[in-house]
N, C-alpha and C. Protein backbone atom coordinates (compact mmCIF):
# COMPACT_ATOMS: atom_id res chain seq x y z
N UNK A 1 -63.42 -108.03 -49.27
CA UNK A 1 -64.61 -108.80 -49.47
C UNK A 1 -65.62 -108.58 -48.36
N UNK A 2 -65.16 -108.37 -47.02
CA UNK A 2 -66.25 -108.29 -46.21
C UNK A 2 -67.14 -106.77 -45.91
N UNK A 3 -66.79 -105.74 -46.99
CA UNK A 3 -67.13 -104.62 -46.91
C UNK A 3 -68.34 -105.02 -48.12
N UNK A 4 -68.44 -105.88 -49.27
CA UNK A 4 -69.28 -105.83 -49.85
C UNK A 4 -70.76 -106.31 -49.19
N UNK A 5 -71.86 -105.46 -49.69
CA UNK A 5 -73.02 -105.90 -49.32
C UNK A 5 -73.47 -107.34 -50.36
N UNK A 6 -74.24 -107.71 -49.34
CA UNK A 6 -75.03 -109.11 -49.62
C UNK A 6 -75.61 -108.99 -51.15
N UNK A 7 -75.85 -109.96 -52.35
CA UNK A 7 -76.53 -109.37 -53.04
C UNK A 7 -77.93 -110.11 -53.24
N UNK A 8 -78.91 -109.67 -53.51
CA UNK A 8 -80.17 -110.12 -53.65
C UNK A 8 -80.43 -111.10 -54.71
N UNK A 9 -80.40 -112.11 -54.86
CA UNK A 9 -81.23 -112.90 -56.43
C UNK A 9 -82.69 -113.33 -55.59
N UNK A 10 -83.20 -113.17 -56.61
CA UNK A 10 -84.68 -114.07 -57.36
C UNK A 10 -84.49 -115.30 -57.83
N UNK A 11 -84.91 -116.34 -57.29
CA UNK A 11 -84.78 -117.47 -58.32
C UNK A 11 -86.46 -118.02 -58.60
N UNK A 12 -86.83 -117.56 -59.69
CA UNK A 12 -88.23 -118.11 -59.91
C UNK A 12 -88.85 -119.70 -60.45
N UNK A 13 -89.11 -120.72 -59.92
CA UNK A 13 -89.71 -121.70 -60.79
C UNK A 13 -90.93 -122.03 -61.02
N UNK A 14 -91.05 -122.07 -62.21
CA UNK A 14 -92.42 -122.59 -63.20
C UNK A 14 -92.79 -123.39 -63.59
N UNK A 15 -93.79 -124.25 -63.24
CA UNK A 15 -93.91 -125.23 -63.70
C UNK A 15 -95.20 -125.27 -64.77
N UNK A 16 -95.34 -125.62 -65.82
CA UNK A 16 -95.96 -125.01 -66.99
C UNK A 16 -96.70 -126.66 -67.76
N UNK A 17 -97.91 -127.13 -67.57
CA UNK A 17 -98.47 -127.81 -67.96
C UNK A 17 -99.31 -127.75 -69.29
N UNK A 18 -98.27 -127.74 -70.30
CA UNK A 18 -98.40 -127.58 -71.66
C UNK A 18 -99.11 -125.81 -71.99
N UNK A 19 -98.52 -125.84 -72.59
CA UNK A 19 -98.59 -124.41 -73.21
C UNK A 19 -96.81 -123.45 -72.90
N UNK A 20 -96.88 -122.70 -72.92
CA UNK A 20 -95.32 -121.79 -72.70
C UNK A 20 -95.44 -120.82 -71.32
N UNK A 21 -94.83 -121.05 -71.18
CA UNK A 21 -94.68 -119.88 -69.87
C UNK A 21 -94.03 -118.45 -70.08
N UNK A 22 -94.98 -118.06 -69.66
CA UNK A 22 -95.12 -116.46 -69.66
C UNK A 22 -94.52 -115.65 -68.47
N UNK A 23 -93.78 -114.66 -68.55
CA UNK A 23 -93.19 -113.98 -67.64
C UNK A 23 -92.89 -112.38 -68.24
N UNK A 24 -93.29 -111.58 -66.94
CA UNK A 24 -93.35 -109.72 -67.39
C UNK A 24 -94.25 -108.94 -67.37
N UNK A 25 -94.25 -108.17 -68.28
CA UNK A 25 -95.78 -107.30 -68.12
C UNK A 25 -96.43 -107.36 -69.38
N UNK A 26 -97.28 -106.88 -69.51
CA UNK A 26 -98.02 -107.03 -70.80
C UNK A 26 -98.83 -108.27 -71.19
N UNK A 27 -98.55 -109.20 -70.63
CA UNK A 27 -98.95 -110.67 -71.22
C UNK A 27 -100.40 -110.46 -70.66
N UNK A 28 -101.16 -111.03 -71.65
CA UNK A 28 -102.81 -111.57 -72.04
C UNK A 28 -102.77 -112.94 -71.45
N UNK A 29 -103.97 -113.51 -70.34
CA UNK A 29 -103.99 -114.51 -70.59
C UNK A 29 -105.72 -114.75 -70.94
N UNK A 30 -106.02 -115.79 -72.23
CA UNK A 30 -107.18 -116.19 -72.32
C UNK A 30 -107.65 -117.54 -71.46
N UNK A 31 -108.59 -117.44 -71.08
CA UNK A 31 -109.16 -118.74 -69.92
C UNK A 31 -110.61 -119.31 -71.00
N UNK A 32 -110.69 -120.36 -71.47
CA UNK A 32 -110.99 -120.95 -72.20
C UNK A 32 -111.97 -122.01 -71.09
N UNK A 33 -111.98 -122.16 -69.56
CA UNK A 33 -112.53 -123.36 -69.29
C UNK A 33 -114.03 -123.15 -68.85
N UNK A 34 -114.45 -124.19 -68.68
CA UNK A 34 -115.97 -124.80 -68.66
C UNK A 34 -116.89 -125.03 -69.77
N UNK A 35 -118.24 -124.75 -69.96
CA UNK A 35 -118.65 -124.51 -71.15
C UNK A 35 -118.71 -123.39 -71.73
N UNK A 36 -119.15 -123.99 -73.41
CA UNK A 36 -119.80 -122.68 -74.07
C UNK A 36 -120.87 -122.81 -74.06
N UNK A 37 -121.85 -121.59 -73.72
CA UNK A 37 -123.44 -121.74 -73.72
C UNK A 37 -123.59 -122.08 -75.18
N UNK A 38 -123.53 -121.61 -76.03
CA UNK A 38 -124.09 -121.33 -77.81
C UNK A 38 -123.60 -122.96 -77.94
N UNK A 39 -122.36 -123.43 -78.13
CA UNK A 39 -121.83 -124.92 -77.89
C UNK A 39 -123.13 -125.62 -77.75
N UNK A 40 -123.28 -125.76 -76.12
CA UNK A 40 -124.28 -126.41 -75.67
C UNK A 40 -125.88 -126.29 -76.42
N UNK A 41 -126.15 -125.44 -76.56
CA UNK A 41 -127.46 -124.89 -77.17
C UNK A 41 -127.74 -125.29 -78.34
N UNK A 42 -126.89 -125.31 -79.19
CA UNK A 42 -126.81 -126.32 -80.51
C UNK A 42 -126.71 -127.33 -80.64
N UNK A 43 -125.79 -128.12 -79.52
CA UNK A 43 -126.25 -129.53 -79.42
C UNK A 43 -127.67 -129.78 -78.91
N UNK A 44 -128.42 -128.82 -77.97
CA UNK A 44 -129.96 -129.63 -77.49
C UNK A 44 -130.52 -129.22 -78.67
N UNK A 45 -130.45 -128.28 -79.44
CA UNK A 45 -131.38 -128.10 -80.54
C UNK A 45 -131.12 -129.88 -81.79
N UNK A 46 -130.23 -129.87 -81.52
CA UNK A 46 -129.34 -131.29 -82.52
C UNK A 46 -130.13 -132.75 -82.23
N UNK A 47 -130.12 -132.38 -80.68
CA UNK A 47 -131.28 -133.78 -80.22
C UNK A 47 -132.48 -133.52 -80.20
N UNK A 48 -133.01 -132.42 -80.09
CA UNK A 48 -134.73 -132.23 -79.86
C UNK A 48 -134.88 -132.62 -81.54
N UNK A 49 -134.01 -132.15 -82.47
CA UNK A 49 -134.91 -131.88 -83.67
C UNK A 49 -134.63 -133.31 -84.35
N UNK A 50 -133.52 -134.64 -83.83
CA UNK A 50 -133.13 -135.43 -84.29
C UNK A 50 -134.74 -136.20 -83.54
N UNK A 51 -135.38 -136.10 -82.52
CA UNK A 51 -136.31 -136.81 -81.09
C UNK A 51 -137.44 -136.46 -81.87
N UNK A 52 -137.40 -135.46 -82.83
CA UNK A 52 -138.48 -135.10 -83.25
C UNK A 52 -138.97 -135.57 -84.53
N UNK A 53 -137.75 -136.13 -85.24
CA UNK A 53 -137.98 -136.84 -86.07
C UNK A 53 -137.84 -138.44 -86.49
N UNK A 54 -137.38 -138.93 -85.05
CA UNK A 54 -136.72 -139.89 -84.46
C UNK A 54 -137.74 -141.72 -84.27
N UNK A 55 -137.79 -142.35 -84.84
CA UNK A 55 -139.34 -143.38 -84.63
C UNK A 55 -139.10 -143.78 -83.19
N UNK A 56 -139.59 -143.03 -82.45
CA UNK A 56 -139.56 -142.89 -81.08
C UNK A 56 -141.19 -143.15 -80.65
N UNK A 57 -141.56 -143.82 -79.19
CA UNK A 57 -142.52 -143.82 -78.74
C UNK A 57 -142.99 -142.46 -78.46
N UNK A 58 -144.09 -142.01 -77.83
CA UNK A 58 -144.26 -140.40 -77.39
C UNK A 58 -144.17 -141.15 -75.99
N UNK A 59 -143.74 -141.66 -75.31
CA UNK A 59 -142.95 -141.56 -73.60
C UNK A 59 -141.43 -141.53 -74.05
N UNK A 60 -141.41 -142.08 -74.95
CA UNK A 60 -139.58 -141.50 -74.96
C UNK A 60 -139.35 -139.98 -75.82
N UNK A 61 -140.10 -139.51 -76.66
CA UNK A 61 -139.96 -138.39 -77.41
C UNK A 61 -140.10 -137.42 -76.20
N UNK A 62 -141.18 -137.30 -74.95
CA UNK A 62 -141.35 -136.84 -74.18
C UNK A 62 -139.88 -137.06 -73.10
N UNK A 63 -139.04 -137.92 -73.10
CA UNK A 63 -138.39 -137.67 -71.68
C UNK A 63 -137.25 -136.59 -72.19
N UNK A 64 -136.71 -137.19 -74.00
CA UNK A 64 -135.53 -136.52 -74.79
C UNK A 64 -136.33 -134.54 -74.49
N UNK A 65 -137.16 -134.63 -74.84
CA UNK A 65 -137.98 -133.43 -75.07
C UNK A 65 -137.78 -132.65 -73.74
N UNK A 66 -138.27 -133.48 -72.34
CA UNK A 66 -138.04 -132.95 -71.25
C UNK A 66 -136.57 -132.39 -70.81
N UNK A 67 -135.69 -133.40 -71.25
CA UNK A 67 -134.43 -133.16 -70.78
C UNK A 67 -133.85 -131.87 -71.52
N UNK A 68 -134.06 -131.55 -72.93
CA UNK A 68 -133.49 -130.72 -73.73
C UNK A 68 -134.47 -129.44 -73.23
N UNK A 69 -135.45 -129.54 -73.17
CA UNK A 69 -136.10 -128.01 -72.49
C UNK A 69 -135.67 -127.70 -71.35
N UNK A 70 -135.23 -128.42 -70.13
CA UNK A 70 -134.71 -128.41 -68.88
C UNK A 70 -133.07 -127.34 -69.18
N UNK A 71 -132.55 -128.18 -69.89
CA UNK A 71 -130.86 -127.49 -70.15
C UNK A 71 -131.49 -126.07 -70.79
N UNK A 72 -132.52 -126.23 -72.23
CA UNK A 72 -132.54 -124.39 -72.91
C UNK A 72 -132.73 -123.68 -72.00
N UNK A 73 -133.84 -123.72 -71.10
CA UNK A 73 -133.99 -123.19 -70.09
C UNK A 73 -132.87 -122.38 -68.85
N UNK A 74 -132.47 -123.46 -68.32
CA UNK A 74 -130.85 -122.76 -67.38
C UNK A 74 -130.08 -122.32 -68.66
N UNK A 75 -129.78 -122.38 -69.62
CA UNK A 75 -128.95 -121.72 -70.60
C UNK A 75 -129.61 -120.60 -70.66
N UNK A 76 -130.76 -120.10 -70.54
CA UNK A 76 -131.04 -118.99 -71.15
C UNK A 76 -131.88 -117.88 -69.97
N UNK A 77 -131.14 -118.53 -68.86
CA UNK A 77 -131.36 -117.62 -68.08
C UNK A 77 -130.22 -116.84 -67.40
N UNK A 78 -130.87 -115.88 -66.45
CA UNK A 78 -129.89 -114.47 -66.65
C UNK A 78 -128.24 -114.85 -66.14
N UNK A 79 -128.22 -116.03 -65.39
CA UNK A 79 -127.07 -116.37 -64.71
C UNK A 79 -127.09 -117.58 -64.52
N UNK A 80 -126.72 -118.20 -65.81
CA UNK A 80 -126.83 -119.93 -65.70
C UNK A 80 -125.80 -120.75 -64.59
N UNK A 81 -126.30 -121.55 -63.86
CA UNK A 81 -125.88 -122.32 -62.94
C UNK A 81 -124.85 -123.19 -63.73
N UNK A 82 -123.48 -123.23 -63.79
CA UNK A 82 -122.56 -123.79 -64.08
C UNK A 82 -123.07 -125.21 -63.80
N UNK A 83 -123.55 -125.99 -62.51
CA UNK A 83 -122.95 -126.86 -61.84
C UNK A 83 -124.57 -127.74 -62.44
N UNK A 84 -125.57 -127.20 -62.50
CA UNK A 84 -126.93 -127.09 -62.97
C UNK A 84 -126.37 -127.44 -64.59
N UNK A 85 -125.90 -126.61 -65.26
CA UNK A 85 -125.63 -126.89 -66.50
C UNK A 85 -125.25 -128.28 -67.09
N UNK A 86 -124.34 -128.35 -66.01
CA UNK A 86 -123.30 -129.70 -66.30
C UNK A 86 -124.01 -130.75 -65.78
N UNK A 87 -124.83 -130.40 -64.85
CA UNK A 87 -126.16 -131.85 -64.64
C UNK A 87 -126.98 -132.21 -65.41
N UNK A 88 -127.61 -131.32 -66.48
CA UNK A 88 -128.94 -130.93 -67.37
C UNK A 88 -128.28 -131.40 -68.59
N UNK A 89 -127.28 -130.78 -68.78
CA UNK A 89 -126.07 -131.50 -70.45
C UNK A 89 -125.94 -132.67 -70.20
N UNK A 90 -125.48 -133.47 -69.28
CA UNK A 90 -125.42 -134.70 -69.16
C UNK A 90 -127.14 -135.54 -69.24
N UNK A 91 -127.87 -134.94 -68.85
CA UNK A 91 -128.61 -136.07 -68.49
C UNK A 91 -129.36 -135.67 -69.98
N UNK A 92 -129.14 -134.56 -71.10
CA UNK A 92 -129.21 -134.56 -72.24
C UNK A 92 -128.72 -135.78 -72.74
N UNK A 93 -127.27 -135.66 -72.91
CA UNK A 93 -126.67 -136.73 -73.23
C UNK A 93 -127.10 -138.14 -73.02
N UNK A 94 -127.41 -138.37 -71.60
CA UNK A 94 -127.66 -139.80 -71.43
C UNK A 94 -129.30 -139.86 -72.34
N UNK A 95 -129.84 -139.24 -72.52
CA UNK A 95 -131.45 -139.11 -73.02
C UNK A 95 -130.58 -139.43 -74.47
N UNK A 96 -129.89 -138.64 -75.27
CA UNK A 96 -129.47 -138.74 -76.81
C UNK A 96 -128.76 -140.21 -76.64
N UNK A 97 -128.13 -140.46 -75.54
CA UNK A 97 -127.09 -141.97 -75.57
C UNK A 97 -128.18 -143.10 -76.14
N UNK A 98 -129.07 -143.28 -74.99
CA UNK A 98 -130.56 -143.82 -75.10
C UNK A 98 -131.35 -144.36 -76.14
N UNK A 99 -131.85 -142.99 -76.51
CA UNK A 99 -133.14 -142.98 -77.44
C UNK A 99 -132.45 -142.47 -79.00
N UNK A 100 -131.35 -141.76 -79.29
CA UNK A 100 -130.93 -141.27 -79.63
C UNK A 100 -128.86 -141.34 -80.59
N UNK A 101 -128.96 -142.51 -80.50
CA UNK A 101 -127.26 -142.75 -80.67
C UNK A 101 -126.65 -142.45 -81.61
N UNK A 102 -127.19 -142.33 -82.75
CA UNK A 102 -126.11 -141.43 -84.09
C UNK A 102 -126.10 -139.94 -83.40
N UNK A 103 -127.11 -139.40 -83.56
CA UNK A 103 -126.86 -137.93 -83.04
C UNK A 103 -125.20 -137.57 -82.15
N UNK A 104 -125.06 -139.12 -81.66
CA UNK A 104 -123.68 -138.55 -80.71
C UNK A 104 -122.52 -139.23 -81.67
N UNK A 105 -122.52 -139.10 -82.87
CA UNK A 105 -121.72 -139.37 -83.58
C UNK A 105 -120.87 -138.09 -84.05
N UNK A 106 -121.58 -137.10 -83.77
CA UNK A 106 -121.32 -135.75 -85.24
C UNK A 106 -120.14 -135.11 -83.93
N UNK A 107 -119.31 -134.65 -84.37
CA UNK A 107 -118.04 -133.90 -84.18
C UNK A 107 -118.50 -132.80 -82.85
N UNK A 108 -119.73 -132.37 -82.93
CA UNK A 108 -120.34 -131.21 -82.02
C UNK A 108 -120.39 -131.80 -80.57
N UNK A 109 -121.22 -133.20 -80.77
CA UNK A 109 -121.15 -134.19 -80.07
C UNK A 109 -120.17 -134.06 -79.26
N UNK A 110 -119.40 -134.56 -79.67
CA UNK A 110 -117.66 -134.92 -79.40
C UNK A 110 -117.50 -134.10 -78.34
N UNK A 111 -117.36 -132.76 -79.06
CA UNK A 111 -116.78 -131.75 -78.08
C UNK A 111 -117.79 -131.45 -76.81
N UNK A 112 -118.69 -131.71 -77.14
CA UNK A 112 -120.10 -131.19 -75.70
C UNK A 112 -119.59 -132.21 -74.84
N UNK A 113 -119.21 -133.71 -75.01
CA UNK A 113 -118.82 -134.88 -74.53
C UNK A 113 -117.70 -134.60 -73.01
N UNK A 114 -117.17 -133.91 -74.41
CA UNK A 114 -115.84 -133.40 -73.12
C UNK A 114 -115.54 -132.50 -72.70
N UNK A 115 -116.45 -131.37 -72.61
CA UNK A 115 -116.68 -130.28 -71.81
C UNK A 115 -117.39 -130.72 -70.62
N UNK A 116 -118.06 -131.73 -70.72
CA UNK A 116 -119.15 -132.44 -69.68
C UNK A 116 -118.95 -133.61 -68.81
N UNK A 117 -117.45 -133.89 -69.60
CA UNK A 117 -117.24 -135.56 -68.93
C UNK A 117 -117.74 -136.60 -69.14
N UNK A 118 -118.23 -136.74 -69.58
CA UNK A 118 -118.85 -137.64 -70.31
C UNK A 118 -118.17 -138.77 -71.40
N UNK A 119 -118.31 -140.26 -70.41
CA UNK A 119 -118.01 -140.85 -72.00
C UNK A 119 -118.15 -141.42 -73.18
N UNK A 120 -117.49 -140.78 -74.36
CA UNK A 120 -118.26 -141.19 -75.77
C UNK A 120 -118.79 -142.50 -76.37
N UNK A 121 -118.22 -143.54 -75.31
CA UNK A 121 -118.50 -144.88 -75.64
C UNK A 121 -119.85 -144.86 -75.14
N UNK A 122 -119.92 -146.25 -76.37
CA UNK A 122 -121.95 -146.58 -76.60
C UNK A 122 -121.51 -147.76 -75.41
């Protein structure tokens, strides 16, 4: 026994917060987090055009209006500010919460909600 060499193990642990754990070569992983621009972009189009048809004063059609041009804007520039985004979507939101409260009913809603943190309660 004392002529044998030592032998080597690996003991690996994983700790895997829903989903399966993956181990080897070959494996894909997709990263799914933050927003989606197009996501987002369809919801401000959802409130401008709801603000636009909305029996709104023109100082409130104007702030919904301001806020949703503010977000198209960083969306549609060459390297949108993540952190900018998630300030401009929200204060979308609070403008649609507002002036605006069915609009945050529809399913699109929903999901912009919680990409953003935001909560769905009126």
């Amino acid at each position: 026994m004392n002529d044998q060499q030592p032998s080597t193990q690996h003991t690996w642990n994983v700790t895997v917060n829903g989903g399966a754990p993956q181990m080897g070569q070959g494996n894909v992983q997709n990263n799914t987090f933050g927003y989606d621009p197009a996501q987002l972009a369809t919801f401000a189009r959802e409130v401008l055009a709801a603000a636009q048809t909305a029996d709104l004063s023109a100082a409130e059609r104007a702030v919904v209006e301001a806020e949703v041009e503010a977000l198209q804007a960083e969306l549609g520039a060459a390297e949108p500010d993540q952190g900018r985004v998630r300030e401009l979507g929200q204060r979308v939101w609070v403008s649609a919460k507002t002036y605006l409260p069915p609009v945050l009913t529809t399913g699109l809603a929903q999901a912009v909600a919680a990409v953003l943190g935001v909560p769905i309660g009126f």
